[in-house]
C-alpha atoms as a PDB file:
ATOM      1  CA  UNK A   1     -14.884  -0.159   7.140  1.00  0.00           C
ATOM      2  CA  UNK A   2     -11.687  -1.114   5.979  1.00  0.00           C
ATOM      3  CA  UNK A   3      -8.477   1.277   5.635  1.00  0.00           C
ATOM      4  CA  UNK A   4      -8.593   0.121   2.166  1.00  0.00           C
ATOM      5  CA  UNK A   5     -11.833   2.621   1.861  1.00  0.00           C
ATOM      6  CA  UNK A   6     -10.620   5.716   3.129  1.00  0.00           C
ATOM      7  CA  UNK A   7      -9.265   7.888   0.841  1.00  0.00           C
ATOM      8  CA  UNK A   8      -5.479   6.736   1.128  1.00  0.00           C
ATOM      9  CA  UNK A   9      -3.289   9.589  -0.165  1.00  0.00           C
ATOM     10  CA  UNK A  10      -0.431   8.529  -2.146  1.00  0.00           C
ATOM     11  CA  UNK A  11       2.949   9.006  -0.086  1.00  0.00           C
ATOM     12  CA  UNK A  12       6.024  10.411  -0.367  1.00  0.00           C
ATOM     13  CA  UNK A  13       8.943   8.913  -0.103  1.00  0.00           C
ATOM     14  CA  UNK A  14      12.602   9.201  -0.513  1.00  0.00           C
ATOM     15  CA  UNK A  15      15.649   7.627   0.404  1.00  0.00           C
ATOM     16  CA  UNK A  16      17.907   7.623   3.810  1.00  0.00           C
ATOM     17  CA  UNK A  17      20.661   9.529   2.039  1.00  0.00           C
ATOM     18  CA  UNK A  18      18.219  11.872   0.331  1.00  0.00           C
ATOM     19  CA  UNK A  19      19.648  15.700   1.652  1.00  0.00           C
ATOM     20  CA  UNK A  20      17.294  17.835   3.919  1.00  0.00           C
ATOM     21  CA  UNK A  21      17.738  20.700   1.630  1.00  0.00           C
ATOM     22  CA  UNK A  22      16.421  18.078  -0.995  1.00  0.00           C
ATOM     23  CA  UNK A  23      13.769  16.621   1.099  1.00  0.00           C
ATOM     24  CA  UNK A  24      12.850  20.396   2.271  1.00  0.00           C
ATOM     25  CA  UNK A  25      11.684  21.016  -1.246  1.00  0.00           C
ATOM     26  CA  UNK A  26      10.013  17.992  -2.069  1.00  0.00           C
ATOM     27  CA  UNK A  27       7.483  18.880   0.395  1.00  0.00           C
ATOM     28  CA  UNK A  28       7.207  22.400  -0.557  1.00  0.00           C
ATOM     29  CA  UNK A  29       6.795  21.598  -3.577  1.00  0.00           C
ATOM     30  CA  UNK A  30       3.993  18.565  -2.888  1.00  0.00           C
ATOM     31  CA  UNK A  31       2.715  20.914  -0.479  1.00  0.00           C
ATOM     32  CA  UNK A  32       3.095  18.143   2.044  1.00  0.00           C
ATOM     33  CA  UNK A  33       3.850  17.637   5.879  1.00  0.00           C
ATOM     34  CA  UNK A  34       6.039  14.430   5.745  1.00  0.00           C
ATOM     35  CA  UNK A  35       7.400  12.029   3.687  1.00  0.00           C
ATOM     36  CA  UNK A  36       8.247   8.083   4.114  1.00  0.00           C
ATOM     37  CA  UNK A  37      11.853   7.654   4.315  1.00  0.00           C
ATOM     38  CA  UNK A  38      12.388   4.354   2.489  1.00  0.00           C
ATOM     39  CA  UNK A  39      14.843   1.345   2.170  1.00  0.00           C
ATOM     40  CA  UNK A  40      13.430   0.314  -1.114  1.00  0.00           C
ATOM     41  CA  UNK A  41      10.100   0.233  -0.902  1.00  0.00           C
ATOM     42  CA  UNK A  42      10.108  -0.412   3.277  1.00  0.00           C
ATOM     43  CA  UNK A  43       9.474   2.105   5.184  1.00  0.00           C
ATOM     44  CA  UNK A  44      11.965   2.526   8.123  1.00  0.00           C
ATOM     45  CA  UNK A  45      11.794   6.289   9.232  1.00  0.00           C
ATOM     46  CA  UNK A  46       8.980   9.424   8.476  1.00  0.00           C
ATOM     47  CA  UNK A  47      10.443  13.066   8.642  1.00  0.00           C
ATOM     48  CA  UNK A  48       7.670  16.065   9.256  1.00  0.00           C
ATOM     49  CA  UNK A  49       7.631  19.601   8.922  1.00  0.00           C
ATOM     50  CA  UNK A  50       8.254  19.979  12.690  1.00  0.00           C
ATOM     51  CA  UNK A  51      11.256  17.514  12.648  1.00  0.00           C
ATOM     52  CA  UNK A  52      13.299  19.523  10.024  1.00  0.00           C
ATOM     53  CA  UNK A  53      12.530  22.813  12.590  1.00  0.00           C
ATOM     54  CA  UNK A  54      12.850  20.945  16.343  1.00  0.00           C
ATOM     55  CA  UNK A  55      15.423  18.353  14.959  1.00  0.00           C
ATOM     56  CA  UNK A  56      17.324  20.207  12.066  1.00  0.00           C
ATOM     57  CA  UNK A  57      16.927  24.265  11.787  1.00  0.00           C
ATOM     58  CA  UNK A  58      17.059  24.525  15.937  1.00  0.00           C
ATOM     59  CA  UNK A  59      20.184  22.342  16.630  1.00  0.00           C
ATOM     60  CA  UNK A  60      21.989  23.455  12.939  1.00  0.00           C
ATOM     61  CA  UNK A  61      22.017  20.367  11.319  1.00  0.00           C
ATOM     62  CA  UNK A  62      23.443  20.913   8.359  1.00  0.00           C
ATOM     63  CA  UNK A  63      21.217  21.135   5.199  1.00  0.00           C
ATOM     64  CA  UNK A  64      23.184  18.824   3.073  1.00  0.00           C
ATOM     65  CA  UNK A  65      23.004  16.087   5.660  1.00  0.00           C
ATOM     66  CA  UNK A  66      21.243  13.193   5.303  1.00  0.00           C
ATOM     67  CA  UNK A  67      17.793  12.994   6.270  1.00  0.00           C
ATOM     68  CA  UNK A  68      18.044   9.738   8.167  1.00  0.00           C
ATOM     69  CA  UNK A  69      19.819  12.006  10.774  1.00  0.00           C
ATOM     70  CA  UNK A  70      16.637  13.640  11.346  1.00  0.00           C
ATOM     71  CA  UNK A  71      13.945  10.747  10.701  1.00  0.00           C
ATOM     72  CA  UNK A  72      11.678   9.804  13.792  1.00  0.00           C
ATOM     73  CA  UNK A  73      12.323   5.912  13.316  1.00  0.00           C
ATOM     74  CA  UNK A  74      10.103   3.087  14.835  1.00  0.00           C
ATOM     75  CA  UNK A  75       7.625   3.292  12.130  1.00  0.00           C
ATOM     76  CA  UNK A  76       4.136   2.740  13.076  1.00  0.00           C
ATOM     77  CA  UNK A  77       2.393   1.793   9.566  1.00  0.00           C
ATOM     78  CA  UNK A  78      -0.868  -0.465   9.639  1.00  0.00           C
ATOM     79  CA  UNK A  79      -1.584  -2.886   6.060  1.00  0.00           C
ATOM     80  CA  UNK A  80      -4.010  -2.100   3.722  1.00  0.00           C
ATOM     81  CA  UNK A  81      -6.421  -4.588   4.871  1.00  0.00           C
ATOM     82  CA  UNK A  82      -6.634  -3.555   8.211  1.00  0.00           C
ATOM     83  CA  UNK A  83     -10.192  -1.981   9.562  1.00  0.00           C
ATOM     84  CA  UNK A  84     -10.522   1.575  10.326  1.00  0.00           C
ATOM     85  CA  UNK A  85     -11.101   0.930  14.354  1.00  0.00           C
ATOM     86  CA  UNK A  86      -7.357  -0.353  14.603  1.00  0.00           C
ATOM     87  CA  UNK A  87      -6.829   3.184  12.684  1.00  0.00           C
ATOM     88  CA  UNK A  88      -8.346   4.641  15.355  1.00  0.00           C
ATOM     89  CA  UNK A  89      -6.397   2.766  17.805  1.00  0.00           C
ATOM     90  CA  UNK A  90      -2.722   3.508  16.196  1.00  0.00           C
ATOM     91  CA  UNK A  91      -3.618   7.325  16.371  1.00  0.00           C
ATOM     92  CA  UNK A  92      -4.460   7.098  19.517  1.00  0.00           C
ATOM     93  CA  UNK A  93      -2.381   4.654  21.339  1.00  0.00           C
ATOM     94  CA  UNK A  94       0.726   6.268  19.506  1.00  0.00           C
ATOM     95  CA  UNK A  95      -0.054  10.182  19.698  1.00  0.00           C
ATOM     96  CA  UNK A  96       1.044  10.274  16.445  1.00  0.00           C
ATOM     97  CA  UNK A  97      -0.450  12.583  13.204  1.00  0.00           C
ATOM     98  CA  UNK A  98       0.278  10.757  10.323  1.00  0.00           C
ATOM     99  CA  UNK A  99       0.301   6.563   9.753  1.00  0.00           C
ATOM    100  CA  UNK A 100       2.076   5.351   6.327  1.00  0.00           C
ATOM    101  CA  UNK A 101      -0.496   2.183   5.027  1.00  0.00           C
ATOM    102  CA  UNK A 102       1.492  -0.960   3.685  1.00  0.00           C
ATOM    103  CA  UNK A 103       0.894  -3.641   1.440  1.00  0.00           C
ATOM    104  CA  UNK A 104       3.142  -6.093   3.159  1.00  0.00           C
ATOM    105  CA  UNK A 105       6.168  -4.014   3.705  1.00  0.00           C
ATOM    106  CA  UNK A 106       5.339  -1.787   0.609  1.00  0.00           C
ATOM    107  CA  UNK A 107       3.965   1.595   1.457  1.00  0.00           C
ATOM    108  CA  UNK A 108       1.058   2.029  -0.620  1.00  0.00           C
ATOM    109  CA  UNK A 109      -0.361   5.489   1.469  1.00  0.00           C
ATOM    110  CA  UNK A 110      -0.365   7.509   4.108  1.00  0.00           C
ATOM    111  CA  UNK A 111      -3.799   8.488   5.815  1.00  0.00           C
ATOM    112  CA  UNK A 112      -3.385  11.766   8.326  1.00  0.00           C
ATOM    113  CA  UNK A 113      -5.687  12.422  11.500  1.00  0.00           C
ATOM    114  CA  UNK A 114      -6.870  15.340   9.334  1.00  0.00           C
ATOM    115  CA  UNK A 115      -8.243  13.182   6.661  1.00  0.00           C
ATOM    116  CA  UNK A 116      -9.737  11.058   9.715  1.00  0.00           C
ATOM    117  CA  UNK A 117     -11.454  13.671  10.704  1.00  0.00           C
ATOM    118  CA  UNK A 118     -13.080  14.489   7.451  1.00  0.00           C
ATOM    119  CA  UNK A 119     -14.417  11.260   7.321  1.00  0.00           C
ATOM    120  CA  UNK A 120     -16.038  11.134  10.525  1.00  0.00           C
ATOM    121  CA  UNK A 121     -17.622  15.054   9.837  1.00  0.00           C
ATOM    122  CA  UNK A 122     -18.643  14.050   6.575  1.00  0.00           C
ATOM    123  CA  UNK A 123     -20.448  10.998   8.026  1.00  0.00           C
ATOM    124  CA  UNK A 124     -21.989  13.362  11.163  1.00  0.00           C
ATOM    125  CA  UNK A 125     -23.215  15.515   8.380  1.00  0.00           C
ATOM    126  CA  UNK A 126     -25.122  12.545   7.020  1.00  0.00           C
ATOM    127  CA  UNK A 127     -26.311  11.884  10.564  1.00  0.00           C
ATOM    128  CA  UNK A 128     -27.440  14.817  11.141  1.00  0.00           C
ATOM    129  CA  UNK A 129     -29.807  15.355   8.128  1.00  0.00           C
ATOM    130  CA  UNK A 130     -31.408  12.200   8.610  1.00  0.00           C
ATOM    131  CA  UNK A 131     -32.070  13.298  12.376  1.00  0.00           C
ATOM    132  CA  UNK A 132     -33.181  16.771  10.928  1.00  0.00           C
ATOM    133  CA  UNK A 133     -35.751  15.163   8.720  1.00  0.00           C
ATOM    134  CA  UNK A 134     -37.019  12.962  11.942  1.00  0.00           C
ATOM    135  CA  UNK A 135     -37.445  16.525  14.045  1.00  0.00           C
ATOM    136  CA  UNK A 136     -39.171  18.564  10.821  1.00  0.00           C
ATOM    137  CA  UNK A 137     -41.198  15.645   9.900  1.00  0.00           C
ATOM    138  CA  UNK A 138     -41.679  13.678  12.328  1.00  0.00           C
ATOM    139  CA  UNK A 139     -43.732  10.553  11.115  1.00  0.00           C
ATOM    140  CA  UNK A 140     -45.477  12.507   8.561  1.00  0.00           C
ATOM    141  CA  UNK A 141     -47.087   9.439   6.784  1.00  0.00           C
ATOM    142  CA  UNK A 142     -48.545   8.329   9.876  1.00  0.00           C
ATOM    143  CA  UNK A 143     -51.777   8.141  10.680  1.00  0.00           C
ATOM    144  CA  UNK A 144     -52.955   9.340  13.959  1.00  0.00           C
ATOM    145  CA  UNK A 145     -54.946   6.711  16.193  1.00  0.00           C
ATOM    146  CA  UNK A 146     -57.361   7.108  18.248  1.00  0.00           C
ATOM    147  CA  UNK A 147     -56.642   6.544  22.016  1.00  0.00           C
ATOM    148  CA  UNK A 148     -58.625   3.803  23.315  1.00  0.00           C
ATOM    149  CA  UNK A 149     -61.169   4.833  26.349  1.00  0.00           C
ATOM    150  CA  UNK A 150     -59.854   4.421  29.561  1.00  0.00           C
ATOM    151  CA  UNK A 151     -61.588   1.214  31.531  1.00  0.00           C
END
């Protein structure tokens, strides 16, 4: 499966010299976690909830500062064509919650371990009543053969 089939949110992004007070209620408002920061379209920092707390409200950054100040930087974004097992490996090679998906250097998304998650219960789900049918009904069709006599 490609990351190109998950259900790739559509991210939220704003600019290095965007204000925390600004960026604070973008994401109230979006009812997000994060958002992109963004040199044009390329992504070059991501600011979450926790970083405006640990990084801003606890060491009184100031709330008209820029939010570049506060942006984890080293980006770790994975392209659009990429398959879901390097997905996998990002999350957990990086300990990290939330990977931004590119097109090129464009950020086209933003897929979360949550939504990860959903994917992989949803498909369990569809394991699981397959394997349910199995157990109640096991080889219903089937006729029963005789066992052969013992020689």
């Amino acid at each position: 499966m490609k990351v190109s089939d998950l259900a790739v949110r559509q991210p939220v992004v704003v600019r290095g010299d965007t204000t925390v007070a600004e960026t604070a209620a973008l994401m109230t408002s979006a009812g997000i976690g994060c958002v992109i920061v963004v040199d044009g379209q390329t992504p070059i920092g991501i600011v979450t909830d926790r970083d405006l707390v640990t990084r801003g409200v606890a060491r009184q950054y100031p709330t008209d500062g820029r939010i570049d100040g506060l942006m984890s930087m080293g980006v770790v974004a994975l392209d659009i064509d990429r398959d879901l097992d390097d997905l996998l490996h990002v999350f957990r090679d990086h300990a990290i919650r939330r990977v931004p998906i590119v097109d090129h250097d464009r950020v086209v998304g933003i897929v979360s371990l949550d939504d990860l998650m959903v994917l992989v219960a949803d498909q369990l789900a569809d394991v699981a009543k397959v394997l349910a049918g199995q157990i109640m009904f096991p080889h219903a069709a089937d006729e029963a053969k005789t066992p052969a006599p013992a020689t």
